[in-house]
N, C-alpha and C. Protein backbone atom coordinates (compact mmCIF):
# COMPACT_ATOMS: atom_id res chain seq x y z
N UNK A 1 -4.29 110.50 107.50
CA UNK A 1 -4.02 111.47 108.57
C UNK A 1 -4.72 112.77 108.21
N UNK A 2 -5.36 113.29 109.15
CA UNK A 2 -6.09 114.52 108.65
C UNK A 2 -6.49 115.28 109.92
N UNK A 3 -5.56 116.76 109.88
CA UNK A 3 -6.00 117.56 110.87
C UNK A 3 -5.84 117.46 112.42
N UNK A 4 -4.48 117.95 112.27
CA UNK A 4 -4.04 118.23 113.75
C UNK A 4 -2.55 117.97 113.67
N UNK A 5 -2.02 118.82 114.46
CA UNK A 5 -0.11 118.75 114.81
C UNK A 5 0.13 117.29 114.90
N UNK A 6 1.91 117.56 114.75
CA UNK A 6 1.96 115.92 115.49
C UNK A 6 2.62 116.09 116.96
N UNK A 7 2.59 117.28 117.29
CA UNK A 7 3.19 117.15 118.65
C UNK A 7 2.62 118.36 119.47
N UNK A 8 1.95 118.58 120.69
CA UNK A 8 1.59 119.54 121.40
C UNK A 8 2.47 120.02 123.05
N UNK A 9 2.08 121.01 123.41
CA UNK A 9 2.39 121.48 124.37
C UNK A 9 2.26 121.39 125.41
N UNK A 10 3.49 120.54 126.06
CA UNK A 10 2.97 119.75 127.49
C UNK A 10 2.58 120.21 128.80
N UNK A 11 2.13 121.50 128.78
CA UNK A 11 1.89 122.41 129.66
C UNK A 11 0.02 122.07 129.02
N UNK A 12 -0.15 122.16 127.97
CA UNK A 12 -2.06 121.69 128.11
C UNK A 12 -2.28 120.62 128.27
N UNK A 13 -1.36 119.55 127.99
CA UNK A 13 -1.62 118.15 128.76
C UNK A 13 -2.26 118.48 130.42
N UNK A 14 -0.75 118.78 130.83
CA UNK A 14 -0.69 118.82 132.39
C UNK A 14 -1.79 120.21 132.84
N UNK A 15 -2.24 120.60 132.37
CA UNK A 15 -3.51 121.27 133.09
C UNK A 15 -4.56 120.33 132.75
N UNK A 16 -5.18 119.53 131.89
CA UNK A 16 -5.99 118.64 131.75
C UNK A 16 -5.66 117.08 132.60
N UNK A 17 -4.67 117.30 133.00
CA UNK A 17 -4.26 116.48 133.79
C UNK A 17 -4.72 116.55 135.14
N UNK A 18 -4.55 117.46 135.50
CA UNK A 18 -4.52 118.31 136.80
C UNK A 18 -6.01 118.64 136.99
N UNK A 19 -6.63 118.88 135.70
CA UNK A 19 -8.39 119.00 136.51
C UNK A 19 -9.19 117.80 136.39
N UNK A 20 -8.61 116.23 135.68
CA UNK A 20 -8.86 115.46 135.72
C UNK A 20 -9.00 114.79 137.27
N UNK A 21 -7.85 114.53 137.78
CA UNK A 21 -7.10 114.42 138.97
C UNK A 21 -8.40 115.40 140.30
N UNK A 22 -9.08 116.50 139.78
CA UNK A 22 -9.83 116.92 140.61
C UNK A 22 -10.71 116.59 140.89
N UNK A 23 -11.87 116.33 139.45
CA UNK A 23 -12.71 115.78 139.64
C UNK A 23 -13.02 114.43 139.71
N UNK A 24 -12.16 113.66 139.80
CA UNK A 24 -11.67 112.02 140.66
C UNK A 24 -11.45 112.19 141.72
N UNK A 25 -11.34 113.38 142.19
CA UNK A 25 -11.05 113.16 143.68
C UNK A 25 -10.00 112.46 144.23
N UNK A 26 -9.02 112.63 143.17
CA UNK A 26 -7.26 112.21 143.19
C UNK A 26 -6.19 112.56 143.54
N UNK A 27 -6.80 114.04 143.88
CA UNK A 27 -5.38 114.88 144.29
C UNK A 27 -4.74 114.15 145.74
N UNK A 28 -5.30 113.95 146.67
CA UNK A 28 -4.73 113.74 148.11
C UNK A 28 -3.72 112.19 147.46
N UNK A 29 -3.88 111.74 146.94
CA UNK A 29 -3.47 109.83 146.41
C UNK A 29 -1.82 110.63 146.70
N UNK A 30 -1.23 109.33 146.88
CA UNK A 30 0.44 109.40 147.02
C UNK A 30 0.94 109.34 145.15
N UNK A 31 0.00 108.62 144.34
CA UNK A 31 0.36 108.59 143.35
C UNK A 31 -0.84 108.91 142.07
N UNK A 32 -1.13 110.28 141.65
CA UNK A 32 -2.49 110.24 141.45
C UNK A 32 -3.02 109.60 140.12
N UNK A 33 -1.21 109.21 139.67
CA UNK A 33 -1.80 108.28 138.11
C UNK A 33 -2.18 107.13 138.60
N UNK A 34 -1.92 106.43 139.58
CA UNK A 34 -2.17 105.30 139.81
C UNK A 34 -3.48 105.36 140.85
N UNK A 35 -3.68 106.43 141.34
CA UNK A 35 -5.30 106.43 141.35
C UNK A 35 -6.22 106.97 140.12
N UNK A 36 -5.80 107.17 139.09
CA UNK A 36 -6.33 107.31 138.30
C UNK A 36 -6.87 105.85 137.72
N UNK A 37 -5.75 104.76 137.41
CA UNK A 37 -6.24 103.79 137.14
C UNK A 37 -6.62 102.57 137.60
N UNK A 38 -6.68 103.44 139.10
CA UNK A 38 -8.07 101.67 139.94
C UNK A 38 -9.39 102.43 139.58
N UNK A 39 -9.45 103.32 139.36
CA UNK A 39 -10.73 103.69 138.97
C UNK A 39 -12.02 102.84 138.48
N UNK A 40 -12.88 102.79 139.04
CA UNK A 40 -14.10 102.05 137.99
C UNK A 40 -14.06 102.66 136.26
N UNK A 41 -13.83 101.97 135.24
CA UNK A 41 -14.13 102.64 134.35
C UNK A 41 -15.40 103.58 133.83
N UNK A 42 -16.43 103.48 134.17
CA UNK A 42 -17.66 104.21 134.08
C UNK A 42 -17.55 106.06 135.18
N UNK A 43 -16.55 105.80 136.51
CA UNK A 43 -16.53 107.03 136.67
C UNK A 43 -15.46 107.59 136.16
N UNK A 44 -14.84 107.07 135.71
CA UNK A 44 -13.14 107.96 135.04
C UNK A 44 -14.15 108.06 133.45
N UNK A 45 -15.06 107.95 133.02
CA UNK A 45 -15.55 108.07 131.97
C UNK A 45 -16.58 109.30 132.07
N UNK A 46 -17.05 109.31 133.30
CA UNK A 46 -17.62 110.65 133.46
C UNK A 46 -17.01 111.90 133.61
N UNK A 47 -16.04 111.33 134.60
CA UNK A 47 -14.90 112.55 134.95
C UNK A 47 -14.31 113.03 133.32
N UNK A 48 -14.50 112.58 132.45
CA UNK A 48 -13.52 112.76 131.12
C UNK A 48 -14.69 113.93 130.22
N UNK A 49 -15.69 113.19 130.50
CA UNK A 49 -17.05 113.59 129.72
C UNK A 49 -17.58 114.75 130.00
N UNK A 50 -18.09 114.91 131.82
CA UNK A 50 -18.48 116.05 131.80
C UNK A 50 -18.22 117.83 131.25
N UNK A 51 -19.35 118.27 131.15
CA UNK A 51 -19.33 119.26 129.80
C UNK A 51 -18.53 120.59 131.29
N UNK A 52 -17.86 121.46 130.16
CA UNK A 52 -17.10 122.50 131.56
C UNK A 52 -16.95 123.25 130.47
N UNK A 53 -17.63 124.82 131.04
CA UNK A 53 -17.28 126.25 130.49
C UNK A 53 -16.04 126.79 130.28
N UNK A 54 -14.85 126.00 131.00
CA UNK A 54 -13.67 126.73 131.30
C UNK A 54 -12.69 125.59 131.05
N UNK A 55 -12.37 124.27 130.93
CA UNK A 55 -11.26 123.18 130.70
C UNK A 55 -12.29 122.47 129.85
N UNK A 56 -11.81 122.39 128.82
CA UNK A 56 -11.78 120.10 128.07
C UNK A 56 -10.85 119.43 128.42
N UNK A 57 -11.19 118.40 128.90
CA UNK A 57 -9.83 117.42 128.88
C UNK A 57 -9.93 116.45 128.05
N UNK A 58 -10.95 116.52 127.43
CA UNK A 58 -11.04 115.08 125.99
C UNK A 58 -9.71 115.58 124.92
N UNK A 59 -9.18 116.03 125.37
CA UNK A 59 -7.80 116.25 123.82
C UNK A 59 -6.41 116.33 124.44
N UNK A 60 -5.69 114.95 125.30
CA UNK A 60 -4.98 114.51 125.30
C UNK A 60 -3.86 114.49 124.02
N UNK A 61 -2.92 115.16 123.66
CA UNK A 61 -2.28 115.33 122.48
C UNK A 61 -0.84 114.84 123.07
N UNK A 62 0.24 113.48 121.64
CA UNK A 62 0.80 113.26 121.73
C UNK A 62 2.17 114.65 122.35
N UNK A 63 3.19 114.44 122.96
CA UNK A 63 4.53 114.79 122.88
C UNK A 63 5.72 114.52 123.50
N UNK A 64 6.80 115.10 123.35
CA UNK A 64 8.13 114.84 122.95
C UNK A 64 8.64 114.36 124.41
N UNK A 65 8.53 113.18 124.52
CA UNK A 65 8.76 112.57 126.12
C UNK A 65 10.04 112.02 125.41
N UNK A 66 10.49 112.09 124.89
CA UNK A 66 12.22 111.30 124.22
C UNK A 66 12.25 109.54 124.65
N UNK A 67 11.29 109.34 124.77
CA UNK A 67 10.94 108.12 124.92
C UNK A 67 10.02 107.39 123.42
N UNK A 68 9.07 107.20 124.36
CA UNK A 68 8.24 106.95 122.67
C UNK A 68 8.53 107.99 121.41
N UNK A 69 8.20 108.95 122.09
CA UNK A 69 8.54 110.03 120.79
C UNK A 69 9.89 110.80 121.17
N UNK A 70 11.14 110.47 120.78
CA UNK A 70 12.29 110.71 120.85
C UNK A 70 13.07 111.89 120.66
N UNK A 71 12.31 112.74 119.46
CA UNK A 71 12.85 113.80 118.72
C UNK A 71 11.42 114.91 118.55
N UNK A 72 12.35 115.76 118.26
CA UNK A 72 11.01 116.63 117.02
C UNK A 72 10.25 115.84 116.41
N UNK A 73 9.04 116.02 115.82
CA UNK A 73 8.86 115.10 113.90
C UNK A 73 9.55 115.54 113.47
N UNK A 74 9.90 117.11 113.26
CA UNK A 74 10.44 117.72 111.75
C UNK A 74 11.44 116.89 111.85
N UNK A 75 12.36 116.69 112.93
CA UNK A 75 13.75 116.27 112.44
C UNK A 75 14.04 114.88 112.51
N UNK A 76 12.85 114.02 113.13
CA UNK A 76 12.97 112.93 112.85
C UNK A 76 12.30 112.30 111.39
N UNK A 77 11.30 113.24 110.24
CA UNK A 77 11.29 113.04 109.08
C UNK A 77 12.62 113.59 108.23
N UNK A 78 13.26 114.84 109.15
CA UNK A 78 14.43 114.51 107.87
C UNK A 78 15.55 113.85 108.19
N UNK A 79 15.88 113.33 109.38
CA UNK A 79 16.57 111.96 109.44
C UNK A 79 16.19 110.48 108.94
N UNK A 80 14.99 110.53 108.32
CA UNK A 80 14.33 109.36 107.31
C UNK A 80 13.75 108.15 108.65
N UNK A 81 13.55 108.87 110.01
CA UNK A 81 13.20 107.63 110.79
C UNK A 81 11.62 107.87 110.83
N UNK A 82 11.20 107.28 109.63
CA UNK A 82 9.39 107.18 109.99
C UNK A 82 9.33 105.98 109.38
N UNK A 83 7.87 105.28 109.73
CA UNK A 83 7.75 103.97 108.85
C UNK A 83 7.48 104.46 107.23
N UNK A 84 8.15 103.46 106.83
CA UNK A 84 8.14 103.84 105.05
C UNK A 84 6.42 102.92 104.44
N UNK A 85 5.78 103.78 104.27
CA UNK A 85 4.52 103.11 103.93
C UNK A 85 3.58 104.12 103.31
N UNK A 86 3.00 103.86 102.20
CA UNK A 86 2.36 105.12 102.04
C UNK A 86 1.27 105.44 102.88
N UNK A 87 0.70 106.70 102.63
CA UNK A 87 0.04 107.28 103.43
C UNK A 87 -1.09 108.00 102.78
N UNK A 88 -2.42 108.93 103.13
CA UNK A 88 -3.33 110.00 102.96
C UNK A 88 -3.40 110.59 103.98
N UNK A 89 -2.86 112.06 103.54
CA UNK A 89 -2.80 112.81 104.56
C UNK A 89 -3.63 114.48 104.15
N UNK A 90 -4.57 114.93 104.81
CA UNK A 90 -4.98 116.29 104.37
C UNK A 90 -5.31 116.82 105.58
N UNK A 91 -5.64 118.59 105.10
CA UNK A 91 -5.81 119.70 105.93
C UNK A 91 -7.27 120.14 105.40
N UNK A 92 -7.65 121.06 106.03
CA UNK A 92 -8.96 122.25 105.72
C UNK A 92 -8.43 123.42 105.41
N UNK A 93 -9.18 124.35 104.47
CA UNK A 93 -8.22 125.26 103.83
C UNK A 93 -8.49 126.30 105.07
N UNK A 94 -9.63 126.36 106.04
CA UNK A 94 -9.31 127.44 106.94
C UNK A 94 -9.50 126.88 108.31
N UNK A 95 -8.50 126.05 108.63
CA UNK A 95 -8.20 125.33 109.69
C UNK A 95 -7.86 126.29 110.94
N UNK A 96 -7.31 127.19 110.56
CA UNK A 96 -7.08 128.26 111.51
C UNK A 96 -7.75 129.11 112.33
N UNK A 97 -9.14 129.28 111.61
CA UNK A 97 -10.16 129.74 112.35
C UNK A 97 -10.90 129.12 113.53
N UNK A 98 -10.77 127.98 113.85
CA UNK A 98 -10.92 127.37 115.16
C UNK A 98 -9.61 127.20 115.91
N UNK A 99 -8.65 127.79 115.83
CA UNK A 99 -7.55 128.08 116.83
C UNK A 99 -7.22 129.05 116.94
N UNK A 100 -7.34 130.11 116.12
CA UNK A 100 -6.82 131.62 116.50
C UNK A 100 -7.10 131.60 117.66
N UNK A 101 -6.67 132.29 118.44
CA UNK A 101 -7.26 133.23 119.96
C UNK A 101 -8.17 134.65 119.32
N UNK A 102 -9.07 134.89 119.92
CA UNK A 102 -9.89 135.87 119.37
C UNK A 102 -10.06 136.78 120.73
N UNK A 103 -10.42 138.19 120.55
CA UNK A 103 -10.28 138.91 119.68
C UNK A 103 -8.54 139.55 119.38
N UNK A 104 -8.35 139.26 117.89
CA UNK A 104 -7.11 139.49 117.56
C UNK A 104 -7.23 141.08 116.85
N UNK A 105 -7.32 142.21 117.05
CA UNK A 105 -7.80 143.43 116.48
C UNK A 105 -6.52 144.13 116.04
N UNK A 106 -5.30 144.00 116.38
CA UNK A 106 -4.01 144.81 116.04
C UNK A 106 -2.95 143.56 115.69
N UNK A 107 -1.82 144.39 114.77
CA UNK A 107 -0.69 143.72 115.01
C UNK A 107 -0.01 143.38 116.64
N UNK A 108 -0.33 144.22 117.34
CA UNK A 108 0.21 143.90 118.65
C UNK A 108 -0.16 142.52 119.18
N UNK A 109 -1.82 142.67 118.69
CA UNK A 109 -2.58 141.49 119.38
C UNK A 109 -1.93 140.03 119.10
N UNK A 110 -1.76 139.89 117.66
CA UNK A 110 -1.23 139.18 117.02
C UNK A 110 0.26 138.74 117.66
N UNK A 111 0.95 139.26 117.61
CA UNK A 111 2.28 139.23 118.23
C UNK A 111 2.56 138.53 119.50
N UNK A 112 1.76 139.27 120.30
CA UNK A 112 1.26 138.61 121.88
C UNK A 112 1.31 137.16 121.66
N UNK A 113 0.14 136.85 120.63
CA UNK A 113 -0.47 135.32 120.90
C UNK A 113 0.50 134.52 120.09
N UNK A 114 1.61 135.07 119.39
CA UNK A 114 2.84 134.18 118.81
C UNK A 114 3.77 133.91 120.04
N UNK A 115 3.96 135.04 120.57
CA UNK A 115 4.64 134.73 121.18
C UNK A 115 4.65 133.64 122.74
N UNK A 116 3.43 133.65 123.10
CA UNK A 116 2.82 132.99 124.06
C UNK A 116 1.57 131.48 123.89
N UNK A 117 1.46 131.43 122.61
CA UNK A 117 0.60 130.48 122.13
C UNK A 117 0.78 128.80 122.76
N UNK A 118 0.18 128.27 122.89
CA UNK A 118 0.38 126.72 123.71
C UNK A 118 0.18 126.31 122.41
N UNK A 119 0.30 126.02 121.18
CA UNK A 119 0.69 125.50 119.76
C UNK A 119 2.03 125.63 119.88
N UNK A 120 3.20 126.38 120.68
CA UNK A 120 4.31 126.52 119.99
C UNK A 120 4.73 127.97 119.83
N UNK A 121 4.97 128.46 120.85
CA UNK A 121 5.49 130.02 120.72
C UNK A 121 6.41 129.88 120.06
N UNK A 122 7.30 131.12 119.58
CA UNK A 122 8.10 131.75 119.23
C UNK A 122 8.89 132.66 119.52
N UNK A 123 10.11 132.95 119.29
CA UNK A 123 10.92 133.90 120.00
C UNK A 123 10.48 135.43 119.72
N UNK A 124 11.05 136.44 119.95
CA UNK A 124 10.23 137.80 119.54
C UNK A 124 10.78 137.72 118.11
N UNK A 125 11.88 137.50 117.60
CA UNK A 125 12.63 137.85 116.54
C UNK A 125 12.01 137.16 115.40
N UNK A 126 11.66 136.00 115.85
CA UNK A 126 11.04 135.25 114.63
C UNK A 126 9.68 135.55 114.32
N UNK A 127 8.71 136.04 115.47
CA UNK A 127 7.30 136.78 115.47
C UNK A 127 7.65 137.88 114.60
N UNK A 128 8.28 138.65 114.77
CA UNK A 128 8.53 139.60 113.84
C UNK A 128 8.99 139.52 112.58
N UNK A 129 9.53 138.86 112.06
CA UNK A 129 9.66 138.17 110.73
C UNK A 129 8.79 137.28 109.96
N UNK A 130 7.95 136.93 111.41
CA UNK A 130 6.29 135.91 110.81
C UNK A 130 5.30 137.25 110.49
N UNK A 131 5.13 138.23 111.12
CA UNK A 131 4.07 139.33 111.34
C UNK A 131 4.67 140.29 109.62
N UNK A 132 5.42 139.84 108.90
CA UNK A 132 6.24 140.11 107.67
C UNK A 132 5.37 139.08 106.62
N UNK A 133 5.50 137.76 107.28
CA UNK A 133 5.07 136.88 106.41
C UNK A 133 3.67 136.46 106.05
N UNK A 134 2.62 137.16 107.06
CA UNK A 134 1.67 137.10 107.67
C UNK A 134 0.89 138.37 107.44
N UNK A 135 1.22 139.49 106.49
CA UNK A 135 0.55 140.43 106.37
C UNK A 135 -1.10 140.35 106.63
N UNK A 136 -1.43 141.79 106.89
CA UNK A 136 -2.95 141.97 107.44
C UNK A 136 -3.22 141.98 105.76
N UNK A 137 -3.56 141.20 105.02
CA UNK A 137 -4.33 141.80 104.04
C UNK A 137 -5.46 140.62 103.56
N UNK A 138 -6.51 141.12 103.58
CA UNK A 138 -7.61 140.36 103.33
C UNK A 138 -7.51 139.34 102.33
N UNK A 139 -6.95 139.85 101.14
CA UNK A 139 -6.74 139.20 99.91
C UNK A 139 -6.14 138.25 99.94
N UNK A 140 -4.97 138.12 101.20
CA UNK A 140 -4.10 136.41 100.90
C UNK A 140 -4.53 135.84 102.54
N UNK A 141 -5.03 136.63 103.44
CA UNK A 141 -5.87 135.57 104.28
C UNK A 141 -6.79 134.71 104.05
N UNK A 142 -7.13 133.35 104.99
CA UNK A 142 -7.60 132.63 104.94
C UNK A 142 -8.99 133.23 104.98
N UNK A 143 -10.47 132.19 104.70
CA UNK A 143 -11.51 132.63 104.56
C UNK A 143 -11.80 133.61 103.30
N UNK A 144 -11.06 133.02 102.37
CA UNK A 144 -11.27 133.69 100.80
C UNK A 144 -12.89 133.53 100.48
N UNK A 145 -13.90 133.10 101.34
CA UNK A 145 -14.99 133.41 101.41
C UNK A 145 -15.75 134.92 101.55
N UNK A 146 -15.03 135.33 102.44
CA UNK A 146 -15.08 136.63 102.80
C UNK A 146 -14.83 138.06 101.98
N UNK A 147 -13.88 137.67 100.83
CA UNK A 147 -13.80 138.91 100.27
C UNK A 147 -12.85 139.18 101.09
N UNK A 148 -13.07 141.01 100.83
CA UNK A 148 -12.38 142.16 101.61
C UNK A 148 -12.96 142.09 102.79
N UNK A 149 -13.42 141.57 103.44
CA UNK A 149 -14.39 141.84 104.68
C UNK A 149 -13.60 141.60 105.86
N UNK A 150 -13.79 141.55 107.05
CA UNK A 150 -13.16 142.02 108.25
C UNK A 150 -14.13 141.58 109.40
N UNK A 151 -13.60 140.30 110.10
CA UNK A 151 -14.93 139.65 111.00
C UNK A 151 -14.96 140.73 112.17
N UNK A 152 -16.09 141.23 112.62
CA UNK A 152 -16.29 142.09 113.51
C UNK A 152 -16.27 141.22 114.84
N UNK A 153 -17.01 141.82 115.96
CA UNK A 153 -16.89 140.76 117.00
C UNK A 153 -17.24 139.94 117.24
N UNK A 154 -16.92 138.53 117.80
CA UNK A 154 -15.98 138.79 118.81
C UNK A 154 -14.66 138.35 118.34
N UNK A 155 -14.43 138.52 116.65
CA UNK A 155 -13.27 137.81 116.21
C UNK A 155 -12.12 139.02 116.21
N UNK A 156 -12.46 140.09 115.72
CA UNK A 156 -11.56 141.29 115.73
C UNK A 156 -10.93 141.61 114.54
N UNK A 157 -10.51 142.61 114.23
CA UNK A 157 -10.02 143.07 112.45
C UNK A 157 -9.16 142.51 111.73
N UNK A 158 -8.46 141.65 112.82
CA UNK A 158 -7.31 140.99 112.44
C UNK A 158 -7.19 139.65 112.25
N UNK A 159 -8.27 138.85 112.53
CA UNK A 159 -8.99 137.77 113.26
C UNK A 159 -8.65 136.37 111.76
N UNK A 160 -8.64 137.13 110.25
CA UNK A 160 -8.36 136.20 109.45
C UNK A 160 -6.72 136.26 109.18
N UNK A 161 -6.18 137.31 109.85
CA UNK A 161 -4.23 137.27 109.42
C UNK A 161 -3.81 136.45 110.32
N UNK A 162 -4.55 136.12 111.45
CA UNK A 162 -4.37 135.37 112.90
C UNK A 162 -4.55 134.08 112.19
N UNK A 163 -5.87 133.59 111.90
CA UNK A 163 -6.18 132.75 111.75
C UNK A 163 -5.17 131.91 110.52
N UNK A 164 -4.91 132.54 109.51
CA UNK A 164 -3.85 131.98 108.43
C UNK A 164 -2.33 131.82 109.17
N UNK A 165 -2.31 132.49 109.89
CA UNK A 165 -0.90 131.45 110.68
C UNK A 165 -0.96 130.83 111.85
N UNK A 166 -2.02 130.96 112.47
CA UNK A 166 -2.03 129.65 113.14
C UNK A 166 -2.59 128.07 112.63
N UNK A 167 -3.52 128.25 111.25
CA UNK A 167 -3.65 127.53 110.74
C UNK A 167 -2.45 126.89 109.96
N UNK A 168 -1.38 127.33 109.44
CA UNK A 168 -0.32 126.86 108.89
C UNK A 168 0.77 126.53 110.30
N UNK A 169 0.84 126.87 111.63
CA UNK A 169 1.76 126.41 112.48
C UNK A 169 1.44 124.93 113.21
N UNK A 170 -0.51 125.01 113.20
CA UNK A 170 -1.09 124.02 113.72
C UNK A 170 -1.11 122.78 112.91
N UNK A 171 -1.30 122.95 111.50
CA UNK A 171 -1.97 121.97 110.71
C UNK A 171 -1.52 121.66 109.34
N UNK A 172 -1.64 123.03 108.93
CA UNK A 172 -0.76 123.11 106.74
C UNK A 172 0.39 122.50 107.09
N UNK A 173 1.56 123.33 107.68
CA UNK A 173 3.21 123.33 107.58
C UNK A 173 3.30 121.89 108.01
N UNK A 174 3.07 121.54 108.83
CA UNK A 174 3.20 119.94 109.42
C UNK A 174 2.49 118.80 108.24
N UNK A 175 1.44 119.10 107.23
CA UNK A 175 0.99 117.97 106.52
C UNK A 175 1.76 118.53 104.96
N UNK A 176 2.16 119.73 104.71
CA UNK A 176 2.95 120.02 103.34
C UNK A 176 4.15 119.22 104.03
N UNK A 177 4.98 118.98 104.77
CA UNK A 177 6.25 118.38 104.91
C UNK A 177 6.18 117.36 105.22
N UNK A 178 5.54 116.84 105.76
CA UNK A 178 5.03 115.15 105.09
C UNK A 178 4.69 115.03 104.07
N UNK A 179 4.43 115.40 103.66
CA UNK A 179 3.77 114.72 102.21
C UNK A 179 5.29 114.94 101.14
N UNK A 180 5.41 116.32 101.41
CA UNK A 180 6.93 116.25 100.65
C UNK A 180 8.04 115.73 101.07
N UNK A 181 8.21 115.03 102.60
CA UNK A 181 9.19 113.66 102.99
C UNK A 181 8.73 113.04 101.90
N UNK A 182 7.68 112.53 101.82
CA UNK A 182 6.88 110.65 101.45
C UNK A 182 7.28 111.19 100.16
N UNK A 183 7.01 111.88 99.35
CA UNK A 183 7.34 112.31 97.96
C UNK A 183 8.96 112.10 97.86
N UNK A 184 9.70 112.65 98.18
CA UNK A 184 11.44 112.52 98.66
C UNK A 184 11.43 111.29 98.45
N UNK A 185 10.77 110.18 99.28
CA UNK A 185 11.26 109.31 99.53
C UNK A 185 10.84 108.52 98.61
N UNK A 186 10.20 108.93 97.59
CA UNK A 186 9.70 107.58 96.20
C UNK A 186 8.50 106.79 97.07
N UNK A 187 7.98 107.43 97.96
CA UNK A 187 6.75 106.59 98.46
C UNK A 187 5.68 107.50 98.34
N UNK A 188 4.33 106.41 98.12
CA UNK A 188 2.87 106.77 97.84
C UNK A 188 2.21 107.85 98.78
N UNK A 189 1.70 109.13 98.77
CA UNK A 189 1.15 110.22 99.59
C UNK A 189 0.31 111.13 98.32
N UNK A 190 -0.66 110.56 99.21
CA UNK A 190 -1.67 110.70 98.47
C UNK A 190 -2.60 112.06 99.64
N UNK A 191 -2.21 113.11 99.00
CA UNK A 191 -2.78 114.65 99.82
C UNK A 191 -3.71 115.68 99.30
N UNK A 192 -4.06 115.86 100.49
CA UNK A 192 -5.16 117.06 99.58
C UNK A 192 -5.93 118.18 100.79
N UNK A 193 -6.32 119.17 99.81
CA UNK A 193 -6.89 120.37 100.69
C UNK A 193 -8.41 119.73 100.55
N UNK A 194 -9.17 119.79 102.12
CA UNK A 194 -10.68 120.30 101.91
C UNK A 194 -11.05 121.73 101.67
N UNK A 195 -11.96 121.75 100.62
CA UNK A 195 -12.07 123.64 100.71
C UNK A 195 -13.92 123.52 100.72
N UNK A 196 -14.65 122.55 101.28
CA UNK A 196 -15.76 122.59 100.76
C UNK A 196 -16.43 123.51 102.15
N UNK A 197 -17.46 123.63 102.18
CA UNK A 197 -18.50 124.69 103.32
C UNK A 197 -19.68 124.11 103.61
N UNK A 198 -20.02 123.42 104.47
CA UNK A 198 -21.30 122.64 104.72
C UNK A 198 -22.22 123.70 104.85
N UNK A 199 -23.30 123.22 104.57
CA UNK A 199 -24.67 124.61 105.04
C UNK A 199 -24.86 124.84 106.26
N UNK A 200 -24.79 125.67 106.83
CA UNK A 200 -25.22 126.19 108.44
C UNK A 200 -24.02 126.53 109.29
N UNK A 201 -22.51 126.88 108.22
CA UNK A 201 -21.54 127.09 109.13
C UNK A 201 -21.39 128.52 109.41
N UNK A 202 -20.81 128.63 110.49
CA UNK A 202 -20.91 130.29 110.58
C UNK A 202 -19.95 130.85 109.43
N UNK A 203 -20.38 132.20 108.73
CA UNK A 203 -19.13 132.33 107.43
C UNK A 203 -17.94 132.54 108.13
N UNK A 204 -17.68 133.04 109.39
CA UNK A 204 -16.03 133.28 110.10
C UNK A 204 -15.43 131.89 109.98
N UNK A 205 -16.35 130.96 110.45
CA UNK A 205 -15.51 129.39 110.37
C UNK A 205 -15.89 128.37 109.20
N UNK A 206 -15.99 129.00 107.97
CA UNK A 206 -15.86 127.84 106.67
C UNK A 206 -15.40 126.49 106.91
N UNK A 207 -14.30 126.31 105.84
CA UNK A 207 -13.39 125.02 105.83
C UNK A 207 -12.62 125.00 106.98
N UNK A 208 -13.21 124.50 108.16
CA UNK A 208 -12.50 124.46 109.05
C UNK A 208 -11.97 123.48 109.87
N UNK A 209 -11.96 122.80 110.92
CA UNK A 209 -11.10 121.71 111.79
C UNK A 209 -12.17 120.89 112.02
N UNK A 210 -13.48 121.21 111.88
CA UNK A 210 -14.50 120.63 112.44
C UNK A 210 -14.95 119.36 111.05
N UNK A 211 -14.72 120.07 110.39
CA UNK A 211 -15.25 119.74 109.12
C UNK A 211 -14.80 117.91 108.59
């Protein structure tokens, strides 16, 4: 397992849903999932494909329909209901830098995008106790490539304190607690950080999601 939540926000489904549905020419249908799938497969393959300045819909992400997926994860790993099997599971050490929202230039900015984020907002009270945990300081942000340095635009001054917690809400926090279930549980988890930097990456996005 490597890189990415285990559960997303069903509000970006259903807008990728919804511009899918457009460019099929699905909306008028009485049922537009089920015109979705008389479809020829070759045009529901275009409709998926074509490149767009403003929506992707190629990232369909599992969630919490209480059906297949019944619960939280968190609380269905600490109720012990996962398959018992070992596993390899890792992150990128600056995974966060391809999800921040940019430009993040103030604590305010920051705050905003906790609180409103399609990863998983937060209440104000707990933003404010993350924006504690989350200090602006270069030295324990992500992109320890960087030094003291401070990505200018279009990332903003704040752009690596952003990036280190959305990288730990999106990606770290969810694969450290698996791995320490599977550990709990006397089963094989076998984990690890990428921290490596391919040549030609931009230095704002190092070890990142792409990688």
């Amino acid at each position: 397992m490597e890189t990415y939540a285990p559960l997303a926000d069903p509000k970006g489904n259903a807008t990728m849903y919804n511009e899918l549905v457009r460019r099929t020419n699905c909306g008028n249908a009485t049922s537009t999932f089920e015109c979705l799938r008389q479809l020829p497969t070759a045009q529901l393959n275009t409709a998926i494909n074509t490149t767009s300045a403003t929506i992707n819909i190629t990232s369909f992400q599992p969630v919490l329909d209480y059906d297949f997926i019944q619960k939280r994860t968190s609380l269905q790993l600490k109720a012990g209901e996962f398959v018992k099997v070992p596993i390899i599971s890792g992150a990128n050490s600056d995974e966060g830098t391809a999800f921040s929202p940019s430009p993040v230039d103030t604590t305010e900015d920051l705050y905003e995008d906790m609180l409103n984020t399609t990863f998983g907002p937060v209440p104000p009270a707990l933003a404010s106790q993350l924006l504690e945990a989350y200090p602006d300081d270069p030295s324990v942000n992500v992109v320890a490539s960087l030094g003291d340095a401070r990505p200018g635009p279009p990332f903003g001054a704040q752009f690596r304190r952003s990036a280190s917690y959305f990288g730990d809400l999106v990606f770290i926090a969810n694969r450290r607690l698996t791995c320490q279930t599977w550990a709990a549980a006397n089963l094989s988890a076998y984990c690890y950080r990428f921290n490596a930097i391919p040549a030609g990456i931009p230095v704002s996005y190092p070890a990142n999601n792409s990688m």
